[in-house]
ModelCIF file with pLDDT and N, C-alpha, C, O atoms, coordinates in Angstrom:
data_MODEL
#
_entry.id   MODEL 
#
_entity.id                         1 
_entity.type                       polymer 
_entity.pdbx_number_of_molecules   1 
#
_entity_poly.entity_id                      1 
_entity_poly.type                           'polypeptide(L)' 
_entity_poly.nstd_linkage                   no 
_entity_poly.nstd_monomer                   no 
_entity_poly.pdbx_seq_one_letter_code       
;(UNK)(UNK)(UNK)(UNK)(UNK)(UNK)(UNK)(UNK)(UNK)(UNK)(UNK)(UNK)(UNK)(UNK)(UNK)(UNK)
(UNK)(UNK)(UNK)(UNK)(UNK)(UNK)(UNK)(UNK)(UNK)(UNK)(UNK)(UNK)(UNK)(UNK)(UNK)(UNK)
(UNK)(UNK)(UNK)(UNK)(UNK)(UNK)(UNK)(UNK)(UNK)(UNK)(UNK)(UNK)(UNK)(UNK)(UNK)(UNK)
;
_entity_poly.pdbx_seq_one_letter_code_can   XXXXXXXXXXXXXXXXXXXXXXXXXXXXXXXXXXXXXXXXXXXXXXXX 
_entity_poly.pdbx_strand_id                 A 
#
loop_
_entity_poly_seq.entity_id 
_entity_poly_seq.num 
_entity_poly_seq.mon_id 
_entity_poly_seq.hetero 
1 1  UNK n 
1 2  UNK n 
1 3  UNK n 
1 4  UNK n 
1 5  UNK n 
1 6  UNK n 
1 7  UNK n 
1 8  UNK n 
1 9  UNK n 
1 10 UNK n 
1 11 UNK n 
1 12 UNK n 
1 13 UNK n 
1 14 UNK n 
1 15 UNK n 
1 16 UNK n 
1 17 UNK n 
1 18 UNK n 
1 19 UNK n 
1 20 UNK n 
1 21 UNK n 
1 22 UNK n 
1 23 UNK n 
1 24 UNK n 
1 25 UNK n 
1 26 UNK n 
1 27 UNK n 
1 28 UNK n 
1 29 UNK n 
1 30 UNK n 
1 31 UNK n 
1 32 UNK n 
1 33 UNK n 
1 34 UNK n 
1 35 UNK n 
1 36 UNK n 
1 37 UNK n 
1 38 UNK n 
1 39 UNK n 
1 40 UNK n 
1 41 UNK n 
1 42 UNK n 
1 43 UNK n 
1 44 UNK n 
1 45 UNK n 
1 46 UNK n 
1 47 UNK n 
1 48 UNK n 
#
_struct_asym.id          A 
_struct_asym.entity_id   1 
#
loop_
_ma_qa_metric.id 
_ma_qa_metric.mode 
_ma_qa_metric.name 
_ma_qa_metric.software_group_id 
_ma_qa_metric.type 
1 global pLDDT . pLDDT 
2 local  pLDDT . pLDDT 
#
_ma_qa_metric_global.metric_id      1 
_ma_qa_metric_global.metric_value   94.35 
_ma_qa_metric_global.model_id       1 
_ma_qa_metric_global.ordinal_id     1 
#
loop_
_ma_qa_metric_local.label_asym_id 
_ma_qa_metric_local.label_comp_id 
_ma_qa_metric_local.label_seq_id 
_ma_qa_metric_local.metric_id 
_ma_qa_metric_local.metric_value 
_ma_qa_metric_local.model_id 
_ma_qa_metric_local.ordinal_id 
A UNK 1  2 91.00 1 1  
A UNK 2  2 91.00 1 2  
A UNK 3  2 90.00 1 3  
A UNK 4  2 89.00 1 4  
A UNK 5  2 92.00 1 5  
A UNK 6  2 94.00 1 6  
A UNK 7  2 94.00 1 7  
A UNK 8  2 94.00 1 8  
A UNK 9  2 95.00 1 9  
A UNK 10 2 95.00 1 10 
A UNK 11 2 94.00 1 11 
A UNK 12 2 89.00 1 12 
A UNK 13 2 89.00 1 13 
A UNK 14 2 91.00 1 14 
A UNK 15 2 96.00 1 15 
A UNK 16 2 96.00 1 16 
A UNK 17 2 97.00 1 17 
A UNK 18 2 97.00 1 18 
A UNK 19 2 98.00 1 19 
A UNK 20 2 97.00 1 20 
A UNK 21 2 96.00 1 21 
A UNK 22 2 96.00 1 22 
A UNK 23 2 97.00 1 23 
A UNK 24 2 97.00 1 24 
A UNK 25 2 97.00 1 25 
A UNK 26 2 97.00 1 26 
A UNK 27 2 97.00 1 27 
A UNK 28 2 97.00 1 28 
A UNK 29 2 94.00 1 29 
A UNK 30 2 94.00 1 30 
A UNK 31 2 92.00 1 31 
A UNK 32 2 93.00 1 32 
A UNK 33 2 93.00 1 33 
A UNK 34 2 93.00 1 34 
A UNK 35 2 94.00 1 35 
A UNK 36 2 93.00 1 36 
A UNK 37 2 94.00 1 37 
A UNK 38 2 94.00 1 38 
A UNK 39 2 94.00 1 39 
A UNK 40 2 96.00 1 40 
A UNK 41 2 95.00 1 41 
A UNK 42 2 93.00 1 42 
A UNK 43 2 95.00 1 43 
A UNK 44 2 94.00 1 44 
A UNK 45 2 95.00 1 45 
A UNK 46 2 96.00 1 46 
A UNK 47 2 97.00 1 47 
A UNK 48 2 97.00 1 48 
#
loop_
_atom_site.group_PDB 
_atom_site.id 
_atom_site.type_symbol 
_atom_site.label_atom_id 
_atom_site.label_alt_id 
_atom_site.label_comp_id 
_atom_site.label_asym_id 
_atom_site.label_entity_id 
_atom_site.label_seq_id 
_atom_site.pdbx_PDB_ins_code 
_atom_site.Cartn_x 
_atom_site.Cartn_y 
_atom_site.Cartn_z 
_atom_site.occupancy 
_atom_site.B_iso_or_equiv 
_atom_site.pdbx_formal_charge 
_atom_site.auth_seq_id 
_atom_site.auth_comp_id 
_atom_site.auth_asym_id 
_atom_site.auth_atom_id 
_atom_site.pdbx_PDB_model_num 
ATOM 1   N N  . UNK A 1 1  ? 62.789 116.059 115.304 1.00 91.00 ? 1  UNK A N  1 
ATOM 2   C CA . UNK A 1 1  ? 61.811 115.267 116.053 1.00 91.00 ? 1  UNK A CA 1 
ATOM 3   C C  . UNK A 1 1  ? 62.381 114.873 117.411 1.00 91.00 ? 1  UNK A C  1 
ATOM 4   O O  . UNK A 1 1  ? 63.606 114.935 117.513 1.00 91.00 ? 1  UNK A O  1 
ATOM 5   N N  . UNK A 1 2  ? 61.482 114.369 118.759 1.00 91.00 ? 2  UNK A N  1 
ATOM 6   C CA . UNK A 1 2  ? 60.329 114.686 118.537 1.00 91.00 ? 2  UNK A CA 1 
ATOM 7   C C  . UNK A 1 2  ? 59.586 116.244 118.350 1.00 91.00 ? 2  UNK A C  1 
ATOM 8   O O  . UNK A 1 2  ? 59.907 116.929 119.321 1.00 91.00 ? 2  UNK A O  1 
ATOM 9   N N  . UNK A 1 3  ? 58.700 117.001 117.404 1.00 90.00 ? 3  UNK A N  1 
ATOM 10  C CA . UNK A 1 3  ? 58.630 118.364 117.294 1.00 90.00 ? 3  UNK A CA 1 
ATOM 11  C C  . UNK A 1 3  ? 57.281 118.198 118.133 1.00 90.00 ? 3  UNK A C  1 
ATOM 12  O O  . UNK A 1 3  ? 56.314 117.438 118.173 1.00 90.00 ? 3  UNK A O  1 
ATOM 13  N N  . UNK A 1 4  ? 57.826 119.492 118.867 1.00 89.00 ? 4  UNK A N  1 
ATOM 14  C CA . UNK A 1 4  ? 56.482 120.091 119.990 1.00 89.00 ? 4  UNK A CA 1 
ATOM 15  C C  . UNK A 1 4  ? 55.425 120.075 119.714 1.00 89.00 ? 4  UNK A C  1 
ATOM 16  O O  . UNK A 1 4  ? 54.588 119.920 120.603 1.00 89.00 ? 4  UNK A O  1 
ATOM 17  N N  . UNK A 1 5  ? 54.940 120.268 118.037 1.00 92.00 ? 5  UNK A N  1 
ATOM 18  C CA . UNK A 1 5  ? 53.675 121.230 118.167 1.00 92.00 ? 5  UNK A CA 1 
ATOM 19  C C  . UNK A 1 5  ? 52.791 119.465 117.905 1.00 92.00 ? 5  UNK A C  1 
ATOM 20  O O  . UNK A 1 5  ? 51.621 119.209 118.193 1.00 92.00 ? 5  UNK A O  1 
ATOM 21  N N  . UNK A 1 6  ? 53.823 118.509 117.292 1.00 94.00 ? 6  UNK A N  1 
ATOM 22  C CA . UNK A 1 6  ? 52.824 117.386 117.043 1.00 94.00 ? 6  UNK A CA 1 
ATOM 23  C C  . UNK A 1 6  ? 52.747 116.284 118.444 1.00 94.00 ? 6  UNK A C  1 
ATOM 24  O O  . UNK A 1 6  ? 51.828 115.470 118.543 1.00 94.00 ? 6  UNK A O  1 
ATOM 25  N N  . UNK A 1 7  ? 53.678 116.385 119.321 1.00 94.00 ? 7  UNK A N  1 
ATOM 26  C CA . UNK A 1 7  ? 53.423 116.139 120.771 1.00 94.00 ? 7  UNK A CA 1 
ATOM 27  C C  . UNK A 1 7  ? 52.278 116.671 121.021 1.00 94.00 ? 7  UNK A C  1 
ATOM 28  O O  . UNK A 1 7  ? 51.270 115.982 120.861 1.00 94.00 ? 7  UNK A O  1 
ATOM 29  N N  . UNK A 1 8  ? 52.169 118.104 121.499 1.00 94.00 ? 8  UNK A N  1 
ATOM 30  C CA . UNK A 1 8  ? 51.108 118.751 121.429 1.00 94.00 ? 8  UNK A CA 1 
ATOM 31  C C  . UNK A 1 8  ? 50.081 118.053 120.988 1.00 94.00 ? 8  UNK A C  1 
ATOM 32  O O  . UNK A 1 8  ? 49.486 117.313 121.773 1.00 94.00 ? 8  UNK A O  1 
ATOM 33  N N  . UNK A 1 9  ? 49.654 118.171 119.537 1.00 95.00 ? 9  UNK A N  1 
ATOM 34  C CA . UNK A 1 9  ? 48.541 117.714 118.806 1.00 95.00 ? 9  UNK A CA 1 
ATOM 35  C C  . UNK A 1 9  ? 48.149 115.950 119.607 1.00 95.00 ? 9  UNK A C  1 
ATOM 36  O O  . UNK A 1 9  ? 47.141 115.677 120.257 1.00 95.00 ? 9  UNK A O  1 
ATOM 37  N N  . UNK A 1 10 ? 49.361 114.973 119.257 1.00 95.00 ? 10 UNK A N  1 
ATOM 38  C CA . UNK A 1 10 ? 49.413 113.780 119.424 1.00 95.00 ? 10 UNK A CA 1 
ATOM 39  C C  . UNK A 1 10 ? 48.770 113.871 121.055 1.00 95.00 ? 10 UNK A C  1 
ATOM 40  O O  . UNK A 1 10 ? 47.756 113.319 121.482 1.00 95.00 ? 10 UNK A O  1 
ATOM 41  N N  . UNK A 1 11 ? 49.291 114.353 121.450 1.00 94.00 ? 11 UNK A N  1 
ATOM 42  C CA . UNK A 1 11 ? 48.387 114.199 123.663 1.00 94.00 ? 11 UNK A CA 1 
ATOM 43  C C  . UNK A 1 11 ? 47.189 114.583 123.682 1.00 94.00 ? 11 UNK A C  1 
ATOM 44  O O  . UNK A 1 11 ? 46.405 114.095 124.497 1.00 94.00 ? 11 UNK A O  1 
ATOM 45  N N  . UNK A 1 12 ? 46.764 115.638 122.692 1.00 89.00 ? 12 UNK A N  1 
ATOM 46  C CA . UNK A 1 12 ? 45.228 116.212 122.927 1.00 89.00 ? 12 UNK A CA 1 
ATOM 47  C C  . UNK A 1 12 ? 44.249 115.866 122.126 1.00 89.00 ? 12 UNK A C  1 
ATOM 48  O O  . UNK A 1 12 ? 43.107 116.108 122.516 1.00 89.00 ? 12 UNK A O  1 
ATOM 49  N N  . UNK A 1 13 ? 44.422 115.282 120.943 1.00 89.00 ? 13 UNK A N  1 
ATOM 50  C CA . UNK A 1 13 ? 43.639 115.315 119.488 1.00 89.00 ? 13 UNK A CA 1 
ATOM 51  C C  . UNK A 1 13 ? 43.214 113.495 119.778 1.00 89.00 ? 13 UNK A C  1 
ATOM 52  O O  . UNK A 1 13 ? 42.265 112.809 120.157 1.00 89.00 ? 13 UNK A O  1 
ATOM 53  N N  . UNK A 1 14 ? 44.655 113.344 119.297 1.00 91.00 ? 14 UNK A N  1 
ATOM 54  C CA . UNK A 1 14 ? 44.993 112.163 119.192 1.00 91.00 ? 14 UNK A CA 1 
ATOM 55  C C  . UNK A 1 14 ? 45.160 111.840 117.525 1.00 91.00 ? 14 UNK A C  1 
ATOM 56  O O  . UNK A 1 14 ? 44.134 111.607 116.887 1.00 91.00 ? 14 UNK A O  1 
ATOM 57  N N  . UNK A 1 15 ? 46.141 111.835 117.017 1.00 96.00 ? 15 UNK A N  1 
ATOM 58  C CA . UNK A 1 15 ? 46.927 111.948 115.188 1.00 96.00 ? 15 UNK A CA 1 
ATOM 59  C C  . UNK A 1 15 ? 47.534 110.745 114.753 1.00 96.00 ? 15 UNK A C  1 
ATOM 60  O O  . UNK A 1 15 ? 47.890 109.873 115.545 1.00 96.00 ? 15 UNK A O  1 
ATOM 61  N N  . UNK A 1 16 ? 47.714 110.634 113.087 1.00 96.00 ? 16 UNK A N  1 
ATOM 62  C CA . UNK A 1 16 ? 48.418 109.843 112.787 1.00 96.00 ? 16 UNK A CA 1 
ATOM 63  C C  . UNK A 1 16 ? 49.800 110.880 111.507 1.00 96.00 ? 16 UNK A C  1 
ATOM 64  O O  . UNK A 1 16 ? 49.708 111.747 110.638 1.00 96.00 ? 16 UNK A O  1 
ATOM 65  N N  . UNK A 1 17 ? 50.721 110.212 112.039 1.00 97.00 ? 17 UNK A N  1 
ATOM 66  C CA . UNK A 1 17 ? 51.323 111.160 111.043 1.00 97.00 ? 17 UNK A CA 1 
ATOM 67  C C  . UNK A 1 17 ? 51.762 110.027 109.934 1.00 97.00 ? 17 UNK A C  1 
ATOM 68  O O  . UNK A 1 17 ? 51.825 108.839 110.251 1.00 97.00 ? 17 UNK A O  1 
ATOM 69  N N  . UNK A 1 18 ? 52.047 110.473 108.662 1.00 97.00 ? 18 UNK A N  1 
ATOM 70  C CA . UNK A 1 18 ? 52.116 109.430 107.693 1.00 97.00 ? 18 UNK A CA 1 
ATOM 71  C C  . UNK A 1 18 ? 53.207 109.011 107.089 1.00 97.00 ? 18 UNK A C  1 
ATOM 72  O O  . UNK A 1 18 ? 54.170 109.778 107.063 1.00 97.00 ? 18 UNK A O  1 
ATOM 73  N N  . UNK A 1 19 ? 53.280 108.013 106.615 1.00 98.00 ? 19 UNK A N  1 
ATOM 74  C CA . UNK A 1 19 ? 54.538 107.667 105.995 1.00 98.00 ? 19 UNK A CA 1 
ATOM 75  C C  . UNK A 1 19 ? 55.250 107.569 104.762 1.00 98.00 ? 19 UNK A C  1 
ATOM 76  O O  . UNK A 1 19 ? 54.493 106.759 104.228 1.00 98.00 ? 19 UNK A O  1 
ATOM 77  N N  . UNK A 1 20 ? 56.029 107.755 104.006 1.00 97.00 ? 20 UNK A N  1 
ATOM 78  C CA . UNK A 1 20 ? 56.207 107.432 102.798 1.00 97.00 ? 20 UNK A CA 1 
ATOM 79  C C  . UNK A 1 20 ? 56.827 106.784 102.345 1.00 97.00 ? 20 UNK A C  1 
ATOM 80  O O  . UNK A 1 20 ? 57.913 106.409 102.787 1.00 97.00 ? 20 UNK A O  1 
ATOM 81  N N  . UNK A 1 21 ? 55.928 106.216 100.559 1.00 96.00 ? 21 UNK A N  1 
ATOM 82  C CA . UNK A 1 21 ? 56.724 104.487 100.711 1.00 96.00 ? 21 UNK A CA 1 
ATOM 83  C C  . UNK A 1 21 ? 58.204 104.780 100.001 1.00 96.00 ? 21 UNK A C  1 
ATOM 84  O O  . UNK A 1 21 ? 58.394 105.983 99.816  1.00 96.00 ? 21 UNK A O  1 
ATOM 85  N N  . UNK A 1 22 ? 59.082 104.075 99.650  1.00 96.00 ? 22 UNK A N  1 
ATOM 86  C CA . UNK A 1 22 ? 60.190 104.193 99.257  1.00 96.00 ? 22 UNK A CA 1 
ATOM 87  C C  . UNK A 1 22 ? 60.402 104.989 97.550  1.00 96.00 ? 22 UNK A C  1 
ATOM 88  O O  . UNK A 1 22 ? 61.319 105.660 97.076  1.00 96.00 ? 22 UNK A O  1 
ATOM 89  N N  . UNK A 1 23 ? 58.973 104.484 96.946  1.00 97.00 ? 23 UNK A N  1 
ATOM 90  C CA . UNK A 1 23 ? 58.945 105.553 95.696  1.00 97.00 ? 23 UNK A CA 1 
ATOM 91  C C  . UNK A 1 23 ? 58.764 106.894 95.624  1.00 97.00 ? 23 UNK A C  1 
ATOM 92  O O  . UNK A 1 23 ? 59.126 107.736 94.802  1.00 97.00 ? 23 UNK A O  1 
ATOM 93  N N  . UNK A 1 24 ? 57.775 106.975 97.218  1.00 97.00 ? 24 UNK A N  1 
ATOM 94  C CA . UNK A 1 24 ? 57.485 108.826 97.132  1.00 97.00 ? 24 UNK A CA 1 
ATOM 95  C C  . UNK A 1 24 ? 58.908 109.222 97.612  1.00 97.00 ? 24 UNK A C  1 
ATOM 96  O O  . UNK A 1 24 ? 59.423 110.085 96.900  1.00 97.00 ? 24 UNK A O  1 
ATOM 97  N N  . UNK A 1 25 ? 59.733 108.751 98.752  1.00 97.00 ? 25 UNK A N  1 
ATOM 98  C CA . UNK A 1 25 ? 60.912 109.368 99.168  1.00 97.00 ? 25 UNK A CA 1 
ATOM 99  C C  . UNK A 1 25 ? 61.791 109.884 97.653  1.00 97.00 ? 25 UNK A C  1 
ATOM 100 O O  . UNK A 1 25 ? 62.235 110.929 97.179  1.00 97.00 ? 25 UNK A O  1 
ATOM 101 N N  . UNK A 1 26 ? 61.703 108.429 97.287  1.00 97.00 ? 26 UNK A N  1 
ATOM 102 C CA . UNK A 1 26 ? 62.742 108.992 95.877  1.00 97.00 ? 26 UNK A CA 1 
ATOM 103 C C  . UNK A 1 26 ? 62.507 109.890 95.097  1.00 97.00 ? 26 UNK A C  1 
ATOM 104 O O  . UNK A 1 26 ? 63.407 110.500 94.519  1.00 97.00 ? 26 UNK A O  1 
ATOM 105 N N  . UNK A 1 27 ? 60.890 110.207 94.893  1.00 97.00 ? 27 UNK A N  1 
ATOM 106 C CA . UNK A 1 27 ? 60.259 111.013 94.134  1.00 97.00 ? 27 UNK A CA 1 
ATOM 107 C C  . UNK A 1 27 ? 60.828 112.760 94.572  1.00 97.00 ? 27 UNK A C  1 
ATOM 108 O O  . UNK A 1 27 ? 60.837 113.641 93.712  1.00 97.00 ? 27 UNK A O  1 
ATOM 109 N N  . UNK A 1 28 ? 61.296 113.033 96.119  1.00 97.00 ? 28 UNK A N  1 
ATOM 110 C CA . UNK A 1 28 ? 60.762 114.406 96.676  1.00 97.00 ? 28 UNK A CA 1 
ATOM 111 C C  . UNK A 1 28 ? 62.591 114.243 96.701  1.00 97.00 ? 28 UNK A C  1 
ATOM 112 O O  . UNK A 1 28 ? 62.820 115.066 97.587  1.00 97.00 ? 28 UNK A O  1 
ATOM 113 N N  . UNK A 1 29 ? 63.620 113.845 96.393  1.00 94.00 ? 29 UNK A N  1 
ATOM 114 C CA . UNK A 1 29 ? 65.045 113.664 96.408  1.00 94.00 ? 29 UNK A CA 1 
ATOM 115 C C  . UNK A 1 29 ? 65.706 114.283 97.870  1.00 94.00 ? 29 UNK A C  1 
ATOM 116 O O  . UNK A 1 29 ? 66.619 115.093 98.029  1.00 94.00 ? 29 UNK A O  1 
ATOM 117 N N  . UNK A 1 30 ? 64.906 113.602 98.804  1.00 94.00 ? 30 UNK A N  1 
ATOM 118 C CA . UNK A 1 30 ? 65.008 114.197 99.942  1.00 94.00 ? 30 UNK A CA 1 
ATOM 119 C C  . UNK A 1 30 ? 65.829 112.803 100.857 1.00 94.00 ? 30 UNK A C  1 
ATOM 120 O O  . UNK A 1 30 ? 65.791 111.661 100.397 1.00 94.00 ? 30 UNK A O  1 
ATOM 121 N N  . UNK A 1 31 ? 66.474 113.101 102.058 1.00 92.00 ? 31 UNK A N  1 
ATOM 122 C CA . UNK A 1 31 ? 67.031 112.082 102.461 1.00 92.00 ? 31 UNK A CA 1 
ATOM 123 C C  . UNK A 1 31 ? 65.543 111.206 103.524 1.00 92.00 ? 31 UNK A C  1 
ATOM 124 O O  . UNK A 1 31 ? 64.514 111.703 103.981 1.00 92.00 ? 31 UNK A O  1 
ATOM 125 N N  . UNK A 1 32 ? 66.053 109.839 103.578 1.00 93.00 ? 32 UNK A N  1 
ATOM 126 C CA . UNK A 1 32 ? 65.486 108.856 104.044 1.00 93.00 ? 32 UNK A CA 1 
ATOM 127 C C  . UNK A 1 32 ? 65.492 109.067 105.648 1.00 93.00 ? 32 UNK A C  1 
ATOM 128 O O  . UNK A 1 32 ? 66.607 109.233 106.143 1.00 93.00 ? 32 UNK A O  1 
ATOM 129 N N  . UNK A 1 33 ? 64.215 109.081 106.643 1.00 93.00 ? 33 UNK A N  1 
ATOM 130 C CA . UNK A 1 33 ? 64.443 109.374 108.204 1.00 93.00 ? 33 UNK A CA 1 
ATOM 131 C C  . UNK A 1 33 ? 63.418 108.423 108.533 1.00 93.00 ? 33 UNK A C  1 
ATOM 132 O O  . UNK A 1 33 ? 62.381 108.424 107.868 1.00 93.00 ? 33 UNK A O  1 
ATOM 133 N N  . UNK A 1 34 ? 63.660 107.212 109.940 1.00 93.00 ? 34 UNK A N  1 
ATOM 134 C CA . UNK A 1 34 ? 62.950 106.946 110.444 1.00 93.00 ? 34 UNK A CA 1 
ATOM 135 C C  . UNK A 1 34 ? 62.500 107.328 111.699 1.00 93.00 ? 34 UNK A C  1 
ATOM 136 O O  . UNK A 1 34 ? 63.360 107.438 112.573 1.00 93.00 ? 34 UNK A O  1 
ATOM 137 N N  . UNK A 1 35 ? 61.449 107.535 111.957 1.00 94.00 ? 35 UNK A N  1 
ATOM 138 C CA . UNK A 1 35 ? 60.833 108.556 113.665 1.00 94.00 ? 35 UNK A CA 1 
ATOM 139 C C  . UNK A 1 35 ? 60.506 107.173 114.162 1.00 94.00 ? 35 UNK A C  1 
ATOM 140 O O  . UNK A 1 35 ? 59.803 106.482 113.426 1.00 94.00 ? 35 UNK A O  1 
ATOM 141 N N  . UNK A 1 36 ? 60.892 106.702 115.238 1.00 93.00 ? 36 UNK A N  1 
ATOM 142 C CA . UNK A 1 36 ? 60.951 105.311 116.312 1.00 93.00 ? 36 UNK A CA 1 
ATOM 143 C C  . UNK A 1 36 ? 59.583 105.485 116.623 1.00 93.00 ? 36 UNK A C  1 
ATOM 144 O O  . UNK A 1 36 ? 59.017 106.539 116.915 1.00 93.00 ? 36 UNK A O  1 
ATOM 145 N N  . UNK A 1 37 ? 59.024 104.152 116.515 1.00 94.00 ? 37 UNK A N  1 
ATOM 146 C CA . UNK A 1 37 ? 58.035 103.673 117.235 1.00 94.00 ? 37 UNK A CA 1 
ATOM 147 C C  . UNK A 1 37 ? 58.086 104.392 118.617 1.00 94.00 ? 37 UNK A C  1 
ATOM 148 O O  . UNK A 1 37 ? 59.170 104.715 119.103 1.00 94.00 ? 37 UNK A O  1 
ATOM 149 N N  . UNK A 1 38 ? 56.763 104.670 119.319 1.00 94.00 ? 38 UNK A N  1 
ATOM 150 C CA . UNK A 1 38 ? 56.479 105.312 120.601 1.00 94.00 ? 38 UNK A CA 1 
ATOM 151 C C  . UNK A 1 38 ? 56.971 107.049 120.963 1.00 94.00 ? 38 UNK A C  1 
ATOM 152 O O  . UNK A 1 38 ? 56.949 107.593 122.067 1.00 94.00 ? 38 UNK A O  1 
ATOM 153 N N  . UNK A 1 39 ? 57.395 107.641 119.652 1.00 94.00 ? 39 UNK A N  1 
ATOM 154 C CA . UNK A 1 39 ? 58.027 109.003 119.599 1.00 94.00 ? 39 UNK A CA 1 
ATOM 155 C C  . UNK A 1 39 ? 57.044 110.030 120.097 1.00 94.00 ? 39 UNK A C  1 
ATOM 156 O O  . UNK A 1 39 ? 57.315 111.014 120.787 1.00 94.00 ? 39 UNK A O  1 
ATOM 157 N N  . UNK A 1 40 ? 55.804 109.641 119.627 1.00 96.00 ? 40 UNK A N  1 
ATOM 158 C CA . UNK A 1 40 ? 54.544 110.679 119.857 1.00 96.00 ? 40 UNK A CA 1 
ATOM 159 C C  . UNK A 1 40 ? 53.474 109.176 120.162 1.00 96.00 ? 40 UNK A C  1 
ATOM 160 O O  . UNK A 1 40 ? 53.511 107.993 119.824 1.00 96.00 ? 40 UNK A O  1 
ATOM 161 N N  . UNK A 1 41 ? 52.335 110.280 121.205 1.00 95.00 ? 41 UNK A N  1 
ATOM 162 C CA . UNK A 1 41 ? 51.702 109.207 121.873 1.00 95.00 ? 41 UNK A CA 1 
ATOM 163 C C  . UNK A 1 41 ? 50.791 108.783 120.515 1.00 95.00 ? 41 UNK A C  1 
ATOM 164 O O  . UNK A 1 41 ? 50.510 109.468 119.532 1.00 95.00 ? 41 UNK A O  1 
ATOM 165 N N  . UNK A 1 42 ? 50.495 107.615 120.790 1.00 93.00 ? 42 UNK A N  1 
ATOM 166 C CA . UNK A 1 42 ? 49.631 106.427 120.448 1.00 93.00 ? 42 UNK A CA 1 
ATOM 167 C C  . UNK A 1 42 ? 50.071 105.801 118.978 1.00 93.00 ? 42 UNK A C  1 
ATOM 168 O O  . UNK A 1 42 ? 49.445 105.187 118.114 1.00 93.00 ? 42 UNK A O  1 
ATOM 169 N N  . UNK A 1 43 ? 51.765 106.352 119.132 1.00 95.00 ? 43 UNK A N  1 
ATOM 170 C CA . UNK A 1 43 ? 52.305 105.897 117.326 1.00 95.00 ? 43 UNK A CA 1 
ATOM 171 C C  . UNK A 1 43 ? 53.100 104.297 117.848 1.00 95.00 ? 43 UNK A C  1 
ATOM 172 O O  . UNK A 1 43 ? 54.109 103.979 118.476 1.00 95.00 ? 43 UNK A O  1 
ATOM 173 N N  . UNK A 1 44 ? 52.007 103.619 117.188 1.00 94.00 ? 44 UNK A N  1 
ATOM 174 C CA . UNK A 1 44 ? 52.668 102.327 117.290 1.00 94.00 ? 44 UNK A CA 1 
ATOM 175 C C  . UNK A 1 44 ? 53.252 101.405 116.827 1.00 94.00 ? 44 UNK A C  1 
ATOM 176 O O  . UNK A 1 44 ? 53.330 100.193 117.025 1.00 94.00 ? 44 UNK A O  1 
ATOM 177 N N  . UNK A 1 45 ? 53.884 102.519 115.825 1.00 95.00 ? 45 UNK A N  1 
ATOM 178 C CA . UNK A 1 45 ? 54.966 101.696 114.462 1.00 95.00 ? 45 UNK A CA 1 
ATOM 179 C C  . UNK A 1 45 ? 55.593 102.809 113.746 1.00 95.00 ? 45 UNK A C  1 
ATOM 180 O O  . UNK A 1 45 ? 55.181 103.968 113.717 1.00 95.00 ? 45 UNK A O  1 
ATOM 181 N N  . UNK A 1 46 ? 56.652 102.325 113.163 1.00 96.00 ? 46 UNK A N  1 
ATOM 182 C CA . UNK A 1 46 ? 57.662 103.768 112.576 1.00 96.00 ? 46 UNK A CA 1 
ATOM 183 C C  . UNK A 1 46 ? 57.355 104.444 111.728 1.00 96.00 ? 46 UNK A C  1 
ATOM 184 O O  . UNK A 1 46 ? 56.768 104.028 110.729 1.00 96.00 ? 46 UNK A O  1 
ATOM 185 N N  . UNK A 1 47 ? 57.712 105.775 111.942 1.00 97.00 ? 47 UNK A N  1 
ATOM 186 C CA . UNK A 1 47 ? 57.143 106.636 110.659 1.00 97.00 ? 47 UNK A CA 1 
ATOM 187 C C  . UNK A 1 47 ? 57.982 106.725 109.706 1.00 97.00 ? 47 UNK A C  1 
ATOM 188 O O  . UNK A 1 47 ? 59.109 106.860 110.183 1.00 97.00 ? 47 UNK A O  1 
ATOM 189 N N  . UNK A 1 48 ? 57.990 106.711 108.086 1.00 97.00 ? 48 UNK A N  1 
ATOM 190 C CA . UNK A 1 48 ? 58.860 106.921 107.640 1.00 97.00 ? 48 UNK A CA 1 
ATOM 191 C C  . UNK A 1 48 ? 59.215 108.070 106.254 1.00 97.00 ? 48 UNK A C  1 
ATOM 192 O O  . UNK A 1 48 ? 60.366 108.196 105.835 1.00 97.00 ? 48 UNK A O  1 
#
């Protein structure tokens, strides 16, 4: 991140990308990432 194609999307569409809560992370045994507030336009809180 930030990845192009959802810049892209995020400037022209206008998107939300989603987050997951701490049970789905554990669920997919994948590591924990937060994407910063303001990464892609109009995201106005962290993705996680």
């Amino acid at each position: 991140y930030p990845a192009p194609n959802v810049i892209e999307a995020a400037a022209g569409t206008g998107v939300t990308v989603l987050s997951l809560s701490d049970d789905q992370i554990a669920q997919t045994k994948r590591a924990r990432l937060v994407i910063p507030a303001g990464t892609y336009a109009g995201q106005d809180s962290d993705i996680v």
